[in-house]
C-alpha atoms as a PDB file:
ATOM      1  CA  UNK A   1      11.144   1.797  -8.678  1.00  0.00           C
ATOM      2  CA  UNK A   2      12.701   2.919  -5.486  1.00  0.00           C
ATOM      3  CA  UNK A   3      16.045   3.694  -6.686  1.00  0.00           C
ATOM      4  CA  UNK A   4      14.837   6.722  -8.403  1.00  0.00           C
ATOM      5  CA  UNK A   5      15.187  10.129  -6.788  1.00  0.00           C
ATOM      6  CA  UNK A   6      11.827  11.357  -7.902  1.00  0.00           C
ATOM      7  CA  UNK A   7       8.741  10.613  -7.994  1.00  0.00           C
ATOM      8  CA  UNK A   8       4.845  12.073  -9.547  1.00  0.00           C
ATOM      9  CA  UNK A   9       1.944  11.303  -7.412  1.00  0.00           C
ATOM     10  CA  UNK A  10      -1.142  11.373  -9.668  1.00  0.00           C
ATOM     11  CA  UNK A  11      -4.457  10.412  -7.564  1.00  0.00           C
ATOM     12  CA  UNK A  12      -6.847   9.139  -9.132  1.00  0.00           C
ATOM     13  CA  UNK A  13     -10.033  11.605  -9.421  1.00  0.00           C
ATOM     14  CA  UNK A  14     -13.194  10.830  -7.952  1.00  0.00           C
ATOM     15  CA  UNK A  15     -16.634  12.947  -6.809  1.00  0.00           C
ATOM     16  CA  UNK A  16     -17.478  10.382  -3.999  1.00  0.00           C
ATOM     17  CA  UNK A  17     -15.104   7.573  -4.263  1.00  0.00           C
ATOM     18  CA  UNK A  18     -14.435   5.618  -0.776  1.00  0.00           C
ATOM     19  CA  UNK A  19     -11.081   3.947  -1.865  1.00  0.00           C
ATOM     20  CA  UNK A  20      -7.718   6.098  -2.762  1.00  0.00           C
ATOM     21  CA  UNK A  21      -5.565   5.333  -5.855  1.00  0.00           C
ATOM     22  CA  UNK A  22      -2.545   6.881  -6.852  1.00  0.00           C
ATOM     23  CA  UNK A  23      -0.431   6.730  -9.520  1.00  0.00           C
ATOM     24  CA  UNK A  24       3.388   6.482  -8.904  1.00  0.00           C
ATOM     25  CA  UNK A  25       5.150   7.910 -12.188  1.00  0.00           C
ATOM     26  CA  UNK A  26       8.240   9.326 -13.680  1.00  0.00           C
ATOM     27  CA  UNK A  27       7.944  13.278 -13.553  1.00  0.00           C
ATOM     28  CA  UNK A  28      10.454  13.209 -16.358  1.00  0.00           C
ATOM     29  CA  UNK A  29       9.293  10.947 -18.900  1.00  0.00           C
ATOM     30  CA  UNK A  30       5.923   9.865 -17.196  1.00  0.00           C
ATOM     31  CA  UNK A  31       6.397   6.320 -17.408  1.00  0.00           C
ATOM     32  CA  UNK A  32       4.364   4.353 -14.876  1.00  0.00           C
ATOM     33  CA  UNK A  33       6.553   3.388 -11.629  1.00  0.00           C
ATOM     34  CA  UNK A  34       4.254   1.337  -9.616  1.00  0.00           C
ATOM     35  CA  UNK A  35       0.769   2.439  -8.156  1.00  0.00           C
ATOM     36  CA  UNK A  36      -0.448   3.125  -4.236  1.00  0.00           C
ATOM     37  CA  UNK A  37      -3.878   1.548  -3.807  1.00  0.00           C
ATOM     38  CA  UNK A  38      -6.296   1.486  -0.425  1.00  0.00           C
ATOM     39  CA  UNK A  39      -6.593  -2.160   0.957  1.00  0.00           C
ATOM     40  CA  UNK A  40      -8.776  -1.207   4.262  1.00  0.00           C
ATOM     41  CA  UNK A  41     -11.456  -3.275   4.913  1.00  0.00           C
ATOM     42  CA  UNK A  42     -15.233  -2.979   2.925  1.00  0.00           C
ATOM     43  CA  UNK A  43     -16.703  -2.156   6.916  1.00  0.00           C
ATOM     44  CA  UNK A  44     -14.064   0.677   7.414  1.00  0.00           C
ATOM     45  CA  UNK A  45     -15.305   1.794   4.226  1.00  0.00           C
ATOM     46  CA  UNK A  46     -19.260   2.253   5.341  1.00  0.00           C
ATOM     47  CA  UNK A  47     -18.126   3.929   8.521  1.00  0.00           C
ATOM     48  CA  UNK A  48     -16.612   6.648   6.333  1.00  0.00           C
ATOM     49  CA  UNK A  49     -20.100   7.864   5.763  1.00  0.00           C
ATOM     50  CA  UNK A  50     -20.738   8.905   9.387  1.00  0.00           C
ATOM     51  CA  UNK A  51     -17.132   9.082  10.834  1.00  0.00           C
ATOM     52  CA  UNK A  52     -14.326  11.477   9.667  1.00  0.00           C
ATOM     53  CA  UNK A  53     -11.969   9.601   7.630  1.00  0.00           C
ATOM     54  CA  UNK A  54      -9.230  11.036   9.251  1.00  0.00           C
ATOM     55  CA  UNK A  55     -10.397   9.394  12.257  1.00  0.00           C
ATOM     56  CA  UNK A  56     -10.419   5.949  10.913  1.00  0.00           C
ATOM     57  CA  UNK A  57      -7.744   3.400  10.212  1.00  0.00           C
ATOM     58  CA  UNK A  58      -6.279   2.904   6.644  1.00  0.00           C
ATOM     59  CA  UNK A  59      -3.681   0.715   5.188  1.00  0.00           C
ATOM     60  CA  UNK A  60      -2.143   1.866   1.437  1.00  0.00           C
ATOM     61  CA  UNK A  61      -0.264  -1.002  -0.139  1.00  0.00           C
ATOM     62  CA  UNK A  62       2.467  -0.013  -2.973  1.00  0.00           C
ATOM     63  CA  UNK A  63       3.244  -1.861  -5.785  1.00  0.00           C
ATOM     64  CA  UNK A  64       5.155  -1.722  -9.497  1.00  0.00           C
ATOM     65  CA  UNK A  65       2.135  -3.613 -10.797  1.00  0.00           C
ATOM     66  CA  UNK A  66      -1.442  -3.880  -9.969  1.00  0.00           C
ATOM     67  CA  UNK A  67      -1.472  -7.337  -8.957  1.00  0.00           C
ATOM     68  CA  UNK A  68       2.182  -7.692  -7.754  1.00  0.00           C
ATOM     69  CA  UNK A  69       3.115  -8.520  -4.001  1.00  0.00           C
ATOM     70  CA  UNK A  70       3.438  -4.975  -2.630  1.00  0.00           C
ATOM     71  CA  UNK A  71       7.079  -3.534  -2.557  1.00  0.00           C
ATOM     72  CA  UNK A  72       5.649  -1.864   0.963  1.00  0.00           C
ATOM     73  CA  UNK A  73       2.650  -0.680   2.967  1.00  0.00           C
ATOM     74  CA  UNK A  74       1.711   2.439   5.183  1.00  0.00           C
ATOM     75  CA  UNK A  75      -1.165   1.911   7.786  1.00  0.00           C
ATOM     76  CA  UNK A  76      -2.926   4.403   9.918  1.00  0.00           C
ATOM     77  CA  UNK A  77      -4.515   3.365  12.933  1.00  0.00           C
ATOM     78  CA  UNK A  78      -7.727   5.087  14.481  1.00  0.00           C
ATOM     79  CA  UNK A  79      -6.657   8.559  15.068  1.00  0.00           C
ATOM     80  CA  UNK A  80      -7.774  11.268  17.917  1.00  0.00           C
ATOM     81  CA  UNK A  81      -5.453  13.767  18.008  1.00  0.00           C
ATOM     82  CA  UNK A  82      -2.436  12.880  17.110  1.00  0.00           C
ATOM     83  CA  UNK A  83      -1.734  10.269  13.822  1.00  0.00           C
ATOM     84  CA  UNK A  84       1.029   7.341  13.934  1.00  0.00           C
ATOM     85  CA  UNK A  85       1.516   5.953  10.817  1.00  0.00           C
ATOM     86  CA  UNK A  86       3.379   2.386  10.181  1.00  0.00           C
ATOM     87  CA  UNK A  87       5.622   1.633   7.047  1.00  0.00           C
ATOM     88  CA  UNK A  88       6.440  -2.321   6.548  1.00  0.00           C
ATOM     89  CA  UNK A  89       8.330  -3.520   3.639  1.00  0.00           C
ATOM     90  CA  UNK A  90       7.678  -6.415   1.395  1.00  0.00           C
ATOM     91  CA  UNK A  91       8.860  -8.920   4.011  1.00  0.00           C
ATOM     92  CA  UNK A  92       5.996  -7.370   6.699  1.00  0.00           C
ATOM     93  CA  UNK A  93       9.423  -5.882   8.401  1.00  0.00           C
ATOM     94  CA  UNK A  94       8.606  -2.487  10.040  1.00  0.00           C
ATOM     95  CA  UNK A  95      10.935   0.196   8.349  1.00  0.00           C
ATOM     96  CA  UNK A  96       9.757   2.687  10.441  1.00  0.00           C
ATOM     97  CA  UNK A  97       6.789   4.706  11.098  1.00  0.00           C
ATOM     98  CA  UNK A  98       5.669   8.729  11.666  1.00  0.00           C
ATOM     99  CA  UNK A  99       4.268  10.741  14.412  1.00  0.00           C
ATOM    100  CA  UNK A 100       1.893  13.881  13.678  1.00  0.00           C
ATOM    101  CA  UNK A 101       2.929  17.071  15.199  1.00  0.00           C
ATOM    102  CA  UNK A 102       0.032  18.154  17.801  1.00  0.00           C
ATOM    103  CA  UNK A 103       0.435  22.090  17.478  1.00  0.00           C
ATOM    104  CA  UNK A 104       1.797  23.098  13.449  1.00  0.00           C
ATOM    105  CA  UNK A 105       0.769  25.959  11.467  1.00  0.00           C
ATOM    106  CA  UNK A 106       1.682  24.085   8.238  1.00  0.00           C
ATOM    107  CA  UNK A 107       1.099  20.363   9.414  1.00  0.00           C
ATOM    108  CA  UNK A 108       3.912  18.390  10.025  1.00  0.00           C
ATOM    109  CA  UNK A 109       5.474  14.941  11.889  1.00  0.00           C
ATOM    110  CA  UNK A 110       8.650  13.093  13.066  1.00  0.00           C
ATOM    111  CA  UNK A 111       9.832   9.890  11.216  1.00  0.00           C
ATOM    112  CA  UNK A 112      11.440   7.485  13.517  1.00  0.00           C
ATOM    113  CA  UNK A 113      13.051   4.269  13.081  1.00  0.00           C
ATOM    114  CA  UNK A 114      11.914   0.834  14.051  1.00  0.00           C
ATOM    115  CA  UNK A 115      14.069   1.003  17.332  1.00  0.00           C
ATOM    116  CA  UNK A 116      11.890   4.589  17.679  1.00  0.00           C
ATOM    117  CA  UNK A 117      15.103   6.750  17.425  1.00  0.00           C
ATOM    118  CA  UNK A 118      14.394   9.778  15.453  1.00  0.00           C
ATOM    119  CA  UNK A 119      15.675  10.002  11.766  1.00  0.00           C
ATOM    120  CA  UNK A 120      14.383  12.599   9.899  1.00  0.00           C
ATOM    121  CA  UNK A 121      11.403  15.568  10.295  1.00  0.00           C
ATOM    122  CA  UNK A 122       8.935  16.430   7.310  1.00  0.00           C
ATOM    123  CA  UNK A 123       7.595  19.841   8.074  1.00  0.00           C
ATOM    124  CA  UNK A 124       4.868  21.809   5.798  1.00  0.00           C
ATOM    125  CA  UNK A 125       4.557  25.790   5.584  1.00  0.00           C
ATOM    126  CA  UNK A 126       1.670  27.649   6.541  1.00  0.00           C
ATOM    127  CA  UNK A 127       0.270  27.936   3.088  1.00  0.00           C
ATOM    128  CA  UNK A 128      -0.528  24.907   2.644  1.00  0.00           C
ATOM    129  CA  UNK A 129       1.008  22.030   0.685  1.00  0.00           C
ATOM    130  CA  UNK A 130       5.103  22.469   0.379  1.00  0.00           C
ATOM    131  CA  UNK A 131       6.500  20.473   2.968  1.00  0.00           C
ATOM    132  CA  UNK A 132      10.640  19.861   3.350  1.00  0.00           C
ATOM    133  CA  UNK A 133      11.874  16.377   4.350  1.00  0.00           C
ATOM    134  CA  UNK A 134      14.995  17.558   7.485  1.00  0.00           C
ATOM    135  CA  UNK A 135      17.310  15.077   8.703  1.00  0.00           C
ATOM    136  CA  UNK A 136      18.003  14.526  12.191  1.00  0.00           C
ATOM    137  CA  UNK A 137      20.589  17.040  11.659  1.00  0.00           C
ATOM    138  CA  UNK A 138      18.204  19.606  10.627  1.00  0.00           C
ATOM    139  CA  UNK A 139      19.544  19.005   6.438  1.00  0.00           C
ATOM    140  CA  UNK A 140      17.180  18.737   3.965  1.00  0.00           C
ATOM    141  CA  UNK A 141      17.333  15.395   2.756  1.00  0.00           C
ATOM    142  CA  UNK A 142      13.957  16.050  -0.129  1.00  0.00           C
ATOM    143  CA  UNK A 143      10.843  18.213  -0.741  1.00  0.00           C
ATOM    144  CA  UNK A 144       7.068  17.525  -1.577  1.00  0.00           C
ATOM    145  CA  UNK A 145       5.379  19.806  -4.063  1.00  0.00           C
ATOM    146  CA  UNK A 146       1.843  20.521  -4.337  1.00  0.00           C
ATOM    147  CA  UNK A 147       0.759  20.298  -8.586  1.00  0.00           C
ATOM    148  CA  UNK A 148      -1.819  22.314  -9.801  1.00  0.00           C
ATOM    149  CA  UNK A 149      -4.460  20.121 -12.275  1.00  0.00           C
ATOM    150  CA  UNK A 150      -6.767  22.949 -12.770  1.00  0.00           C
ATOM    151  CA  UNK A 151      -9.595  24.191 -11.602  1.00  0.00           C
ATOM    152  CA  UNK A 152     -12.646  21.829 -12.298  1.00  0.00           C
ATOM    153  CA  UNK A 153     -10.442  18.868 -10.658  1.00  0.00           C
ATOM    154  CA  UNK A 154      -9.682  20.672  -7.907  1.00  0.00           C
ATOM    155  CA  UNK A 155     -12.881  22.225  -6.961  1.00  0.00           C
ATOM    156  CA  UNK A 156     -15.345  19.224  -7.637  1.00  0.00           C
ATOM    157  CA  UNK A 157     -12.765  16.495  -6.373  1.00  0.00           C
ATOM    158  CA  UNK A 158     -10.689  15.202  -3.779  1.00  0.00           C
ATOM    159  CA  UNK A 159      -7.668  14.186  -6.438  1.00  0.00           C
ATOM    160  CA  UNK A 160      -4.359  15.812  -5.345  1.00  0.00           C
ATOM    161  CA  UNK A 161      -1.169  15.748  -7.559  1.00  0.00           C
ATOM    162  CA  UNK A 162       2.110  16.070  -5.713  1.00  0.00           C
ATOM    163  CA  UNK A 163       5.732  15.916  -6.722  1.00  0.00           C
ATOM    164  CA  UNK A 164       8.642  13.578  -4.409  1.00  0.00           C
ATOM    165  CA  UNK A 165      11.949  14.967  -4.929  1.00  0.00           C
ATOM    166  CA  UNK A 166      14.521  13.045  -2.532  1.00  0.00           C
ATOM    167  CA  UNK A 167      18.331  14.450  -2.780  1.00  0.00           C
ATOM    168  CA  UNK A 168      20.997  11.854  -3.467  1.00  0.00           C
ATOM    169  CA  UNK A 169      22.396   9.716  -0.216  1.00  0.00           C
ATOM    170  CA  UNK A 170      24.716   7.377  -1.400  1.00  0.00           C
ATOM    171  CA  UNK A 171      24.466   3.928  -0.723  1.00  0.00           C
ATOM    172  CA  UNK A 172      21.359   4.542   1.636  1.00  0.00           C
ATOM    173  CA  UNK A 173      19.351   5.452  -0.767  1.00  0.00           C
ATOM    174  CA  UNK A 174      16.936   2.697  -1.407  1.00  0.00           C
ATOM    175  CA  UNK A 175      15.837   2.257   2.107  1.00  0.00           C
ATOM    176  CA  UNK A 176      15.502   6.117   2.422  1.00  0.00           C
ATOM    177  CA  UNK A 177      13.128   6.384  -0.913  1.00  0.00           C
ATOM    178  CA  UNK A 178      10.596   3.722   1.433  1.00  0.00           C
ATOM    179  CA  UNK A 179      10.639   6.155   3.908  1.00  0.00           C
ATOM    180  CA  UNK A 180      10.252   9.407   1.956  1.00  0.00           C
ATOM    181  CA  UNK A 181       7.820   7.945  -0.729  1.00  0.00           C
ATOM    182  CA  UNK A 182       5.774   6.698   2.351  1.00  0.00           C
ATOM    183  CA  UNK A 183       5.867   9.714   3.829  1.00  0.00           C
ATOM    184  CA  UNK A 184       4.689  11.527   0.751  1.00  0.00           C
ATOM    185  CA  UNK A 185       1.707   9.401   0.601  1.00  0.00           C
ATOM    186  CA  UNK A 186       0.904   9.662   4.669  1.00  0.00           C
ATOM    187  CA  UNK A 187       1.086  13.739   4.246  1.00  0.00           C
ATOM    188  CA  UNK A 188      -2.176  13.054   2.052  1.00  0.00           C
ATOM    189  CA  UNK A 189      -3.992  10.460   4.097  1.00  0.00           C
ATOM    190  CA  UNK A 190      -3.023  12.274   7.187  1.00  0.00           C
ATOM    191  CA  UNK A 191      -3.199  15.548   6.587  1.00  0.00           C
ATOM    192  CA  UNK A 192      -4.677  16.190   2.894  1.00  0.00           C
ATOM    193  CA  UNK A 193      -7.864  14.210   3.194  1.00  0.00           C
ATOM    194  CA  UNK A 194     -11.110  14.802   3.803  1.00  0.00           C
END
């Protein structure tokens, strides 16, 4: 699954669901990569009904099968301001993690490395929900696409539908699909949810 360059996010649609799901697929032949599902705890989950989720820790494990050892995991601490969120791979190895931007028009954050030197930028527009993956360098190294699924599913629930393109880098490539993929799926638990 993570040697592909890109990837469908389908989330699963729900009026008041308390857990996220999300479908990882093939945009060109919609085959079934793997699947993102919430593991936080069932007490996290009550507090959602009187505390902002964005507020509130969460922990999104990725796998190629339902029941399969995750492949990696993103976690979100509790949040104030500004949101750090922690990418391990299957070996509970941090890969890296991602800093919200305090002050953005379109939403944004830095992606470091484990020895917190900075690798790469993701950085939205003001209209909402294109955002550009930057290198270091200031190159763009992939792009996140909003999908449209119409208007009943967007007005009555919180599903989103997003396209991960990541452009080809060589023989990095595996390790930089954890970090893009992840940071697909943080820009909706950090920024997209409600």
């Amino acid at each position: 699954m993570l040697s592909k360059r890109s990837y469908f996010i389908r989330e699963h649609a729900g009026v008041f669901k308390l857990k996220d799901t999300y479908d990882i697929l093939d945009p060109e032949t919609q085959q079934q990569l793997g699947y993102a599902t919430e593991a936080t705890p069932g007490w996290l989950l009550a507090l959602r009904l009187v505390v902002s989720k964005r507020m509130l820790p969460v922990s999104i494990a990725v796998r190629e099968q339902p029941e399969a050892m995750p492949l990696f995991r993103i976690e979100r601490g509790w949040t104030f301001l500004r949101s750090k969120v922690f990418v391990y791979d299957a070996q509970n190895q941090a890969v890296g993690y991602f800093k919200s931007k305090l002050f953005t028009l379109g939403g944004g954050f830095d992606v470091y490395s484990p020895q917190d030197a900075l690798v790469a930028e993701v950085k939205g527009n003001w209209k909402g929900w294109d955002f550009k993956f930057l290198s270091a360098s200031g190159q763009e190294i992939g792009l996140v696409t909003k999908k449209w699924a119409g208007l009943g599913r967007e007005l009555f629930t919180t599903a989103d539908n997003y396209l991960i393109s990541i452009h080809d880098m060589g023989e990095q490539q595996a390790a930089s699909n954890v970090l893009l993929l992840a940071a697909g799926l943080a820009i909706d638990t950090v920024y997209k949810e409600q």
